[in-house]
C-alpha atoms as a PDB file:
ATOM      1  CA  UNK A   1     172.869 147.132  25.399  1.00  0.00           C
ATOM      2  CA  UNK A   2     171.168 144.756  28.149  1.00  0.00           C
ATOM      3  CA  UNK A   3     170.368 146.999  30.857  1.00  0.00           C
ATOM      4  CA  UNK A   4     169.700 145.056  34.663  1.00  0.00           C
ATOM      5  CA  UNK A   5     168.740 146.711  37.689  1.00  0.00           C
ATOM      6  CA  UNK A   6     167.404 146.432  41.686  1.00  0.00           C
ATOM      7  CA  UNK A   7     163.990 147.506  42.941  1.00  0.00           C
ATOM      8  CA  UNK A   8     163.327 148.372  47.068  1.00  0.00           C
ATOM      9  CA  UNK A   9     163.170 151.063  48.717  1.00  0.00           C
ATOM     10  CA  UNK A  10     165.496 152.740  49.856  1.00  0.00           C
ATOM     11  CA  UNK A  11     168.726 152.682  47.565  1.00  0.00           C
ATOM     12  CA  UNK A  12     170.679 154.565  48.754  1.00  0.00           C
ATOM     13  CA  UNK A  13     172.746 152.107  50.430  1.00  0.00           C
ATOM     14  CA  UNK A  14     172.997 149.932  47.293  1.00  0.00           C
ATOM     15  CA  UNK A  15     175.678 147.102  46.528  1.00  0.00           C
ATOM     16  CA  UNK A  16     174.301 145.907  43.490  1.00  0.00           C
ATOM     17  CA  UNK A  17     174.791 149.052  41.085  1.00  0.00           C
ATOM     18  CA  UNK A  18     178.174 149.916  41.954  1.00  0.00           C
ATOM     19  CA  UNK A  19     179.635 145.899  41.933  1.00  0.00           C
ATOM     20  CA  UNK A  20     177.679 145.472  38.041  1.00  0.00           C
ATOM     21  CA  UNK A  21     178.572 148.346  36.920  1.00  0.00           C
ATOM     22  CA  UNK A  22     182.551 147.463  37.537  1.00  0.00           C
ATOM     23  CA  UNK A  23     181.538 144.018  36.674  1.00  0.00           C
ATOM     24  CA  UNK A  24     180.638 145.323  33.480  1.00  0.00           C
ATOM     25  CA  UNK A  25     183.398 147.685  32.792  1.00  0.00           C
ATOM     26  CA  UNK A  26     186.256 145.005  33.725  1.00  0.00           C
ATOM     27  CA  UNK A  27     184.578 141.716  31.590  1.00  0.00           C
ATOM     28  CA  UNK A  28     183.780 144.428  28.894  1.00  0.00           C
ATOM     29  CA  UNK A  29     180.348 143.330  28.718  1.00  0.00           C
ATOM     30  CA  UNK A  30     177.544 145.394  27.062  1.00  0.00           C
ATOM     31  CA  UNK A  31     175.291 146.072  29.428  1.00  0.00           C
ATOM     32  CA  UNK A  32     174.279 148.783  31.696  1.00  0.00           C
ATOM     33  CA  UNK A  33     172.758 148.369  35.807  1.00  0.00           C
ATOM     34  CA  UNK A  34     170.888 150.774  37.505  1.00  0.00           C
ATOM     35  CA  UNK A  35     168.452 151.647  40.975  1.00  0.00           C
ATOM     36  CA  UNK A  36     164.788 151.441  40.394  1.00  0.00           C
ATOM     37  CA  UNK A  37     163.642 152.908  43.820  1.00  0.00           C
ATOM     38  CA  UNK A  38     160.086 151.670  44.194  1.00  0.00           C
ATOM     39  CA  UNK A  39     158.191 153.717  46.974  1.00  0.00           C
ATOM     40  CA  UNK A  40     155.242 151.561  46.631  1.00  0.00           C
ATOM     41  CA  UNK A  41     155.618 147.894  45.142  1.00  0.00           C
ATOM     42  CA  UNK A  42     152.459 148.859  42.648  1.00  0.00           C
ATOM     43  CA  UNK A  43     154.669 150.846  40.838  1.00  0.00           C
ATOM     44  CA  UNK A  44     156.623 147.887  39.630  1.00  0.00           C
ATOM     45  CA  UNK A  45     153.977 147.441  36.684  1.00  0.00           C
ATOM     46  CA  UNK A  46     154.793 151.329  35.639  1.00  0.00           C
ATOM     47  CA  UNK A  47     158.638 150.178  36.050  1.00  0.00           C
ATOM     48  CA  UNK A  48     157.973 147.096  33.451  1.00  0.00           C
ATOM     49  CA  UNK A  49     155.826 149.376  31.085  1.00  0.00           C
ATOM     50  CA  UNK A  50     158.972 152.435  31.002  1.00  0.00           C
ATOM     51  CA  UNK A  51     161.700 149.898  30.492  1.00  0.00           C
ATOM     52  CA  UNK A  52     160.832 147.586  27.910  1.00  0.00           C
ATOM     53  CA  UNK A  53     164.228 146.111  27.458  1.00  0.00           C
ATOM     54  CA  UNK A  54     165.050 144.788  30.802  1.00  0.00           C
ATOM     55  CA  UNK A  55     166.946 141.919  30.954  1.00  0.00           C
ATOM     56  CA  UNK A  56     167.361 140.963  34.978  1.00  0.00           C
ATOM     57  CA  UNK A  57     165.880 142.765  38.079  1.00  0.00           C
ATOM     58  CA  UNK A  58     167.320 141.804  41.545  1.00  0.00           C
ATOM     59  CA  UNK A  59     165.054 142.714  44.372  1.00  0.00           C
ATOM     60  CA  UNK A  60     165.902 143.864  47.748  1.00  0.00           C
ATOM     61  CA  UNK A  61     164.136 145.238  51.083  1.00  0.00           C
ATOM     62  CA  UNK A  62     161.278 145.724  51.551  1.00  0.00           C
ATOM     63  CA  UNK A  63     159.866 143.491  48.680  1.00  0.00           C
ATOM     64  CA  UNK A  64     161.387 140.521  48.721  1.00  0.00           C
ATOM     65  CA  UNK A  65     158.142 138.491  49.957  1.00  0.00           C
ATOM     66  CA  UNK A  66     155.701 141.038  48.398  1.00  0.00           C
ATOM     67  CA  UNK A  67     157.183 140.670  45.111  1.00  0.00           C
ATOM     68  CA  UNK A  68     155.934 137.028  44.160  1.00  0.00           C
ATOM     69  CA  UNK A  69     152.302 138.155  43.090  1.00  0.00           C
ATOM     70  CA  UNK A  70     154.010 140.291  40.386  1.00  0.00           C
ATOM     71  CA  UNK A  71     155.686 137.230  39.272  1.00  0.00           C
ATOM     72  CA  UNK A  72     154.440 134.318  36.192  1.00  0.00           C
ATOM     73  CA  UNK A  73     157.038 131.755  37.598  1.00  0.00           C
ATOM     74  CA  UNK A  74     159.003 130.990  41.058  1.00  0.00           C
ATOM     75  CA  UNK A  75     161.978 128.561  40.522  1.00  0.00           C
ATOM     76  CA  UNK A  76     162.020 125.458  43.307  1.00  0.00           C
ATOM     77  CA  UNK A  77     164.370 127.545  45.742  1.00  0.00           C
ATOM     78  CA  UNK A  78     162.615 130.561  46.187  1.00  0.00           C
ATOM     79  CA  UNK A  79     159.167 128.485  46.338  1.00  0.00           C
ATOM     80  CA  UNK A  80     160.610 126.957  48.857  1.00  0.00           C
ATOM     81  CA  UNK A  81     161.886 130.078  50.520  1.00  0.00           C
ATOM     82  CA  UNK A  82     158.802 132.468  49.840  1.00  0.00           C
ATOM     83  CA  UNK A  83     161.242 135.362  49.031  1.00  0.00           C
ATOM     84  CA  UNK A  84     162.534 136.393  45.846  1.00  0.00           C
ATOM     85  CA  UNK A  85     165.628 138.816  45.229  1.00  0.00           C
ATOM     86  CA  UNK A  86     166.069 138.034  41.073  1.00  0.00           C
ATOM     87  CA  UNK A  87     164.199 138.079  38.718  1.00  0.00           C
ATOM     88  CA  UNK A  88     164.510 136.943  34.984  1.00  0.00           C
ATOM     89  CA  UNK A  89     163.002 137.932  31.743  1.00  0.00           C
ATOM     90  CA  UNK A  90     161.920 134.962  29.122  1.00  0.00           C
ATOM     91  CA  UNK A  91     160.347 135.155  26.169  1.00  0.00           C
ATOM     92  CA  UNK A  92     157.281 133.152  25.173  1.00  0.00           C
ATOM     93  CA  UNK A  93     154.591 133.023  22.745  1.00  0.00           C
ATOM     94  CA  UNK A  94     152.362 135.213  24.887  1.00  0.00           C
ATOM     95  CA  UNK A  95     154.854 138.067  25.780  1.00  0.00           C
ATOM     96  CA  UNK A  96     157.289 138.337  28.682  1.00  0.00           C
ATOM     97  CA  UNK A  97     157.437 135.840  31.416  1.00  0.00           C
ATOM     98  CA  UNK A  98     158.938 137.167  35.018  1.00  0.00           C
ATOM     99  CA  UNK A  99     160.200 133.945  37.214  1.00  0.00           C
ATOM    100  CA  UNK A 100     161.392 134.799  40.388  1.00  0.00           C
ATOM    101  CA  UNK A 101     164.366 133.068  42.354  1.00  0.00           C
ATOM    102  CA  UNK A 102     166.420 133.376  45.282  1.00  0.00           C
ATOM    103  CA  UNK A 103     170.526 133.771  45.150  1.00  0.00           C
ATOM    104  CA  UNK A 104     170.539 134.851  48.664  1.00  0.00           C
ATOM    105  CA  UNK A 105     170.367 131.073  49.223  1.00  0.00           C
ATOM    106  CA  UNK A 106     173.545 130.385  47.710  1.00  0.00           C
ATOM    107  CA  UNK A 107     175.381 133.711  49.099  1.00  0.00           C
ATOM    108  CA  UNK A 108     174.557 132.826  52.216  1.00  0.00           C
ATOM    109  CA  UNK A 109     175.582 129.190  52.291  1.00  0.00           C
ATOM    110  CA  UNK A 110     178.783 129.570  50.205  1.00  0.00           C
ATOM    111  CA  UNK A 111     179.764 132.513  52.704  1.00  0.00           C
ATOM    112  CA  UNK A 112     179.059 130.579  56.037  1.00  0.00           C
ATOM    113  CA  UNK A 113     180.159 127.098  55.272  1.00  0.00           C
ATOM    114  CA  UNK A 114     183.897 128.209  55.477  1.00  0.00           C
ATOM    115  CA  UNK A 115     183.295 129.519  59.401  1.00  0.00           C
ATOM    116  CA  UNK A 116     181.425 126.662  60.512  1.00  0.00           C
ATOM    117  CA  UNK A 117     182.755 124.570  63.018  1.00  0.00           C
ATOM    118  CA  UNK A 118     181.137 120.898  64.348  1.00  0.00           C
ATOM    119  CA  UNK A 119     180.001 122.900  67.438  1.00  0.00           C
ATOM    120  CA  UNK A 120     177.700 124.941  65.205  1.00  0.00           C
ATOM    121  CA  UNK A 121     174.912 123.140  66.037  1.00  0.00           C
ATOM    122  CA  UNK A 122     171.951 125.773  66.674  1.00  0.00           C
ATOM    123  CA  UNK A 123     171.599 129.517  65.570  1.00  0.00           C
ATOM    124  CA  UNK A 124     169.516 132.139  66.294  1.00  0.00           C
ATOM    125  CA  UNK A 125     168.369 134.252  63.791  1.00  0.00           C
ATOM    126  CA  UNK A 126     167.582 138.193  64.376  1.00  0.00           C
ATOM    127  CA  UNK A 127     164.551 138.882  61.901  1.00  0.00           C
ATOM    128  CA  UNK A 128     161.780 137.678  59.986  1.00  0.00           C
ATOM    129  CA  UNK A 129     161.449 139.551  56.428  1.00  0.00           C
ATOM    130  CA  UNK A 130     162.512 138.118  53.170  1.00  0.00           C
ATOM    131  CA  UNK A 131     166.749 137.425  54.069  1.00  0.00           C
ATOM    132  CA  UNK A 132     165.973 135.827  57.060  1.00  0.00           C
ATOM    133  CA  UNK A 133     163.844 133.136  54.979  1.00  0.00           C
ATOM    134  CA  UNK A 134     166.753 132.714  52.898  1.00  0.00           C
ATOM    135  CA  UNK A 135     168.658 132.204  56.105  1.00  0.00           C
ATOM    136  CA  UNK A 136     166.531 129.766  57.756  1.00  0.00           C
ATOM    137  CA  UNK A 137     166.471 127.703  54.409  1.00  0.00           C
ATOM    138  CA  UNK A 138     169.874 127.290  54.139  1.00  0.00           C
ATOM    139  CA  UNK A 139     170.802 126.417  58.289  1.00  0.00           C
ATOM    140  CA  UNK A 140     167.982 123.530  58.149  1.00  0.00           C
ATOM    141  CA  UNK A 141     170.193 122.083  54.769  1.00  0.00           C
ATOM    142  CA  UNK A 142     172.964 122.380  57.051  1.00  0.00           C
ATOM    143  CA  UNK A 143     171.183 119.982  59.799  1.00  0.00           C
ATOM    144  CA  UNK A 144     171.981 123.494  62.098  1.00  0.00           C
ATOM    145  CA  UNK A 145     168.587 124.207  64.488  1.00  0.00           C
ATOM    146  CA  UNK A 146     167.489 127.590  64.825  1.00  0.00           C
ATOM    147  CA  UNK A 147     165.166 129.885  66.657  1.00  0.00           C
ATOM    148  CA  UNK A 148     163.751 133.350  64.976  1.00  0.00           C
ATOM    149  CA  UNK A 149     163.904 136.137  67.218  1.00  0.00           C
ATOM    150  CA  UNK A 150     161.698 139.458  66.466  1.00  0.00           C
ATOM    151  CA  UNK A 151     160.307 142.550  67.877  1.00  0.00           C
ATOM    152  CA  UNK A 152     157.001 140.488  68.365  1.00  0.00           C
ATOM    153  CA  UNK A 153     156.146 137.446  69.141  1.00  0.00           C
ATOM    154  CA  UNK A 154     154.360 134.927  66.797  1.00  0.00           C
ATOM    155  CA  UNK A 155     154.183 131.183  66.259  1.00  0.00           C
ATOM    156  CA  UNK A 156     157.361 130.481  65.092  1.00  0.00           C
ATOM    157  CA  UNK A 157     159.689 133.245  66.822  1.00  0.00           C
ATOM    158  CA  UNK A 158     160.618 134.736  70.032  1.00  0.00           C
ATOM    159  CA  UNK A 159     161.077 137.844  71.246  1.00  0.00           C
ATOM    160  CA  UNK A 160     164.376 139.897  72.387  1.00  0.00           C
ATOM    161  CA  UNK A 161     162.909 140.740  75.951  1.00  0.00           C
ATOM    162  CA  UNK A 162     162.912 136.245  76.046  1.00  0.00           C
ATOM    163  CA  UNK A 163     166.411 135.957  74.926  1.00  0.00           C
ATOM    164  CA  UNK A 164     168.055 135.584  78.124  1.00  0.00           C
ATOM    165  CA  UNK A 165     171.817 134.773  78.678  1.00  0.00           C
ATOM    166  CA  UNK A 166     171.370 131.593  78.991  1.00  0.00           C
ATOM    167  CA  UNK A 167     169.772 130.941  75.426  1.00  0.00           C
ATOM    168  CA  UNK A 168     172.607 132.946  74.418  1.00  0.00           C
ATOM    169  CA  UNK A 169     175.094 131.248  75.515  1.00  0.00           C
ATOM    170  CA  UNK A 170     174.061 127.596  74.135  1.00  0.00           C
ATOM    171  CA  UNK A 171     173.505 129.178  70.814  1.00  0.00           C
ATOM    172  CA  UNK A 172     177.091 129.781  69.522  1.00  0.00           C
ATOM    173  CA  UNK A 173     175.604 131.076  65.790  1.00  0.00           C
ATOM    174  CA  UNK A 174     173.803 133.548  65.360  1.00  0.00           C
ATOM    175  CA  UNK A 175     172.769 135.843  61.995  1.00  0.00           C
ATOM    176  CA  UNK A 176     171.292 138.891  62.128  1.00  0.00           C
ATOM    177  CA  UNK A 177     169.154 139.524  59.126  1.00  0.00           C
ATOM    178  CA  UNK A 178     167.262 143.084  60.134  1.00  0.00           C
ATOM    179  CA  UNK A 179     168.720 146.369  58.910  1.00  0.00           C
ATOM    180  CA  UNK A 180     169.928 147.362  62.607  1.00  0.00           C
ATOM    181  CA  UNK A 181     173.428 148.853  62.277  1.00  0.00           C
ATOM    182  CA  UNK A 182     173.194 149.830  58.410  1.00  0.00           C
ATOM    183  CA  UNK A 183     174.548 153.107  57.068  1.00  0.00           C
ATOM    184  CA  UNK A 184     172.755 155.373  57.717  1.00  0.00           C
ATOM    185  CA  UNK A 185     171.726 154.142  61.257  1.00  0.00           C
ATOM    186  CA  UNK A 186     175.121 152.676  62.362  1.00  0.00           C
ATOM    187  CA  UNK A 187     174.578 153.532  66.160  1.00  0.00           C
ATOM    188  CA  UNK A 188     171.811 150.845  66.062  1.00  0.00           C
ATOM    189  CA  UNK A 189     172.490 147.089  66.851  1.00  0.00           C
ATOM    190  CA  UNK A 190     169.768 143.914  67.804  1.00  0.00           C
ATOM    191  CA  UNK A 191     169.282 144.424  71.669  1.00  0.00           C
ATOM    192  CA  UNK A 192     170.771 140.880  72.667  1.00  0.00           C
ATOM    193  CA  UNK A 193     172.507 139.941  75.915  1.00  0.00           C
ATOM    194  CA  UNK A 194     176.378 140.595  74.538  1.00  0.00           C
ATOM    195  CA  UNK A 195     177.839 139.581  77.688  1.00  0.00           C
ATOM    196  CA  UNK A 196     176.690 135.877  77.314  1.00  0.00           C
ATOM    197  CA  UNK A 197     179.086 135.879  74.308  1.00  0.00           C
ATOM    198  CA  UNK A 198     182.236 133.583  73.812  1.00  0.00           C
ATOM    199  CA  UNK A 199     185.057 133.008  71.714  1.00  0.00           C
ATOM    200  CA  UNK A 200     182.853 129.816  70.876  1.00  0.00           C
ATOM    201  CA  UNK A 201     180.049 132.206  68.902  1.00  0.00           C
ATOM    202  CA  UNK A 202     180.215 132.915  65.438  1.00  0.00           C
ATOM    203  CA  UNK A 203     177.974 136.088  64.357  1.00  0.00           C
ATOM    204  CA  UNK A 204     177.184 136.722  60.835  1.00  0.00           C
ATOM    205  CA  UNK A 205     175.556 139.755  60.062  1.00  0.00           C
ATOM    206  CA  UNK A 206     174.404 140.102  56.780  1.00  0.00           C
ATOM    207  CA  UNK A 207     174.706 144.103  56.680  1.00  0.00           C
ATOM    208  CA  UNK A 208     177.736 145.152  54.923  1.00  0.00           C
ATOM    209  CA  UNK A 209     178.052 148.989  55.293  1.00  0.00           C
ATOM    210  CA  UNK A 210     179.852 149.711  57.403  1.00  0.00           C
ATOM    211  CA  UNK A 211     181.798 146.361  57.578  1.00  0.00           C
ATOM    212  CA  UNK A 212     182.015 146.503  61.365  1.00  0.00           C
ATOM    213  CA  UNK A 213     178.471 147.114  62.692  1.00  0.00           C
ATOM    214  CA  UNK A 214     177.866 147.317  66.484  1.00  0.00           C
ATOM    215  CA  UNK A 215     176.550 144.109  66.546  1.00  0.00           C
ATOM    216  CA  UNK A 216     179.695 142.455  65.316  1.00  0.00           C
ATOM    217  CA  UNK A 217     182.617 144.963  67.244  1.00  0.00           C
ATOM    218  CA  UNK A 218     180.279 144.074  70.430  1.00  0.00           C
ATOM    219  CA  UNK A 219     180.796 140.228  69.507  1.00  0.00           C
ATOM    220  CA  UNK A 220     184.292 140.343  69.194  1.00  0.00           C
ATOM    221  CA  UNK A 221     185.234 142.489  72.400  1.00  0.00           C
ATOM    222  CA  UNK A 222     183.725 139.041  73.807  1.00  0.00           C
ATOM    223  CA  UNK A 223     186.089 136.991  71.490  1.00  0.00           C
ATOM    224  CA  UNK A 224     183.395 136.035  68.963  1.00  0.00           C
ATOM    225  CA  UNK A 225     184.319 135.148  65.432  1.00  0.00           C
ATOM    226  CA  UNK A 226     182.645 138.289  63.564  1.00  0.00           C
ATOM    227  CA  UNK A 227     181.479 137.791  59.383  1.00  0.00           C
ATOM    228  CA  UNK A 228     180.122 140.739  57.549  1.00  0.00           C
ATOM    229  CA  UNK A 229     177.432 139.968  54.766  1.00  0.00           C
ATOM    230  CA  UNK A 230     180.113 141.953  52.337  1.00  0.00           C
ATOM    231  CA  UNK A 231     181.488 138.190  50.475  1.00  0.00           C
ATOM    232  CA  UNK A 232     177.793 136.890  50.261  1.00  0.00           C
ATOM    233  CA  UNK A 233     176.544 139.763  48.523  1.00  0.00           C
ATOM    234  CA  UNK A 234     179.087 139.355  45.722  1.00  0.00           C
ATOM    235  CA  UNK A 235     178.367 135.580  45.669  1.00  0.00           C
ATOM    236  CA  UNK A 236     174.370 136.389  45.445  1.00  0.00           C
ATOM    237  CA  UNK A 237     175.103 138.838  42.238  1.00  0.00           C
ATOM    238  CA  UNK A 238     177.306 136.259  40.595  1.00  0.00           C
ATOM    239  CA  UNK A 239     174.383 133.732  40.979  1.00  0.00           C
ATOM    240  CA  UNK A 240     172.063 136.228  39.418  1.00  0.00           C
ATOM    241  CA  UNK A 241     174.032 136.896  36.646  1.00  0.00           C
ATOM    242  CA  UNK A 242     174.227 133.102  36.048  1.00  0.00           C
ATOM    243  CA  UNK A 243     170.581 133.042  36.325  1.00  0.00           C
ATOM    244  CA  UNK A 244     170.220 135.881  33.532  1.00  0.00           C
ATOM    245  CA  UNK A 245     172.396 134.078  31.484  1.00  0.00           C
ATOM    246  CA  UNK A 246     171.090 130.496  31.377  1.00  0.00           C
ATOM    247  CA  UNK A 247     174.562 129.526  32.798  1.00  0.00           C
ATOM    248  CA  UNK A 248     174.233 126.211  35.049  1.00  0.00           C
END
């Protein structure tokens, strides 16, 4: 039996198990998926050394940046990105090689495209870790200008307390990629100017659980075209399991 899995910390809130696991049970494959909760990434070498037979890891928050030291191999995309969230196992005269990519790339873009309208122009994007790289990647393939937006400022970001209405309002995507609104925080949302919303905004947040977060029910009582991260997840695990499989 090939047995796959998905190291971060916490799991609790995990997609991955629960869709493979079906996956598995409906395609009557062999093979088994489970949680590796990883308190501290240096436990990943323990995690290799106990499970000798892995066949596929996917990697989630926190590690999706810290990850790539671990790693023999990053594929062009997620050297590109500098975040990994799969990992595959090859053989080679010298042991076990670990090359790191990134699907969140393609379950990101194959999940926004069908939203986008010509007005889509410029995004903001709520976050820095690993997703938001993803994110970033794909908007600049899609010729779509964006501006990060964190807690604290830095070279390449803003910060909320600068993200006035105005900003807002010329900026009719915008993605949040931080964990604000997840189960089990679901009273949280990104502390943006809602009221400078339209029916001319799109907001994508890539949190899934629960499918309406605060950020996207206060988007829509504004009229704003609201898409949960729930479709790009299962497009991200269908590109890993391509990946494991050597399927083009």
């Amino acid at each position: 039996m090939r047995r796959y899995g998905l190291i971060g910390y916490p799991l609790g809130h995990s997609f991955s198990a629960s869709y493979f696991r079906e996956k598995f049970h409906q395609e009557g494959i062999d093979a088994d998926y489970r949680n590796f909760p990883l308190e501290q990434l240096a436990d990943f070498k323990e995690l290799l050394h106990r499970e000798p037979g892995l066949s596929g890891l996917n990697v989630t928050v926190p590690y999706k940046q810290e990850i790539i030291p671990f790693l023999d191999t990053l594929s062009p995309t997620s050297e590109s990105v500098r975040a990994v969230n799969t990992i595959s196992f090859r053989k080679n005269r010298g042991g076990m090689e670990l090359i790191g990519d990134n699907t969140d790339v393609t379950g990101f873009r194959q999940s926004l495209e069908e939203y986008l309208k010509p007005h889509h122009t410029r995004a903001l994007v709520l976050g820095t870790g690993g997703s938001s790289k993803a994110v970033i990647y794909v908007l600049e393939q899609l010729g779509i200008g964006c501006t990060l937006v964190s807690r604290t400022s830095g070279k390449a970001c803003i910060t909320y307390r600068e993200l006035d209405e105005e900003r807002v309002a010329a900026t009719p995507l915008i993605v949040n990629t931080t964990p604000l609104g997840m189960h089990p925080g679901p009273e949280t949302y990104p502390d943006i100017p809602y009221r400078a919303l339209s029916p001319e905004h799109l907001l994508f947040d890539l949190v899934y659980n629960p499918a309406r977060t605060l950020f996207l029910i206060k988007g829509e009582k504004q009229g704003a075209r609201i898409v949960n991260g729930h479709q790009m997840l299962i497009f991200q695990a269908e590109a890993s399991w391509k990946i494991w499989n050597g399927i083009a």
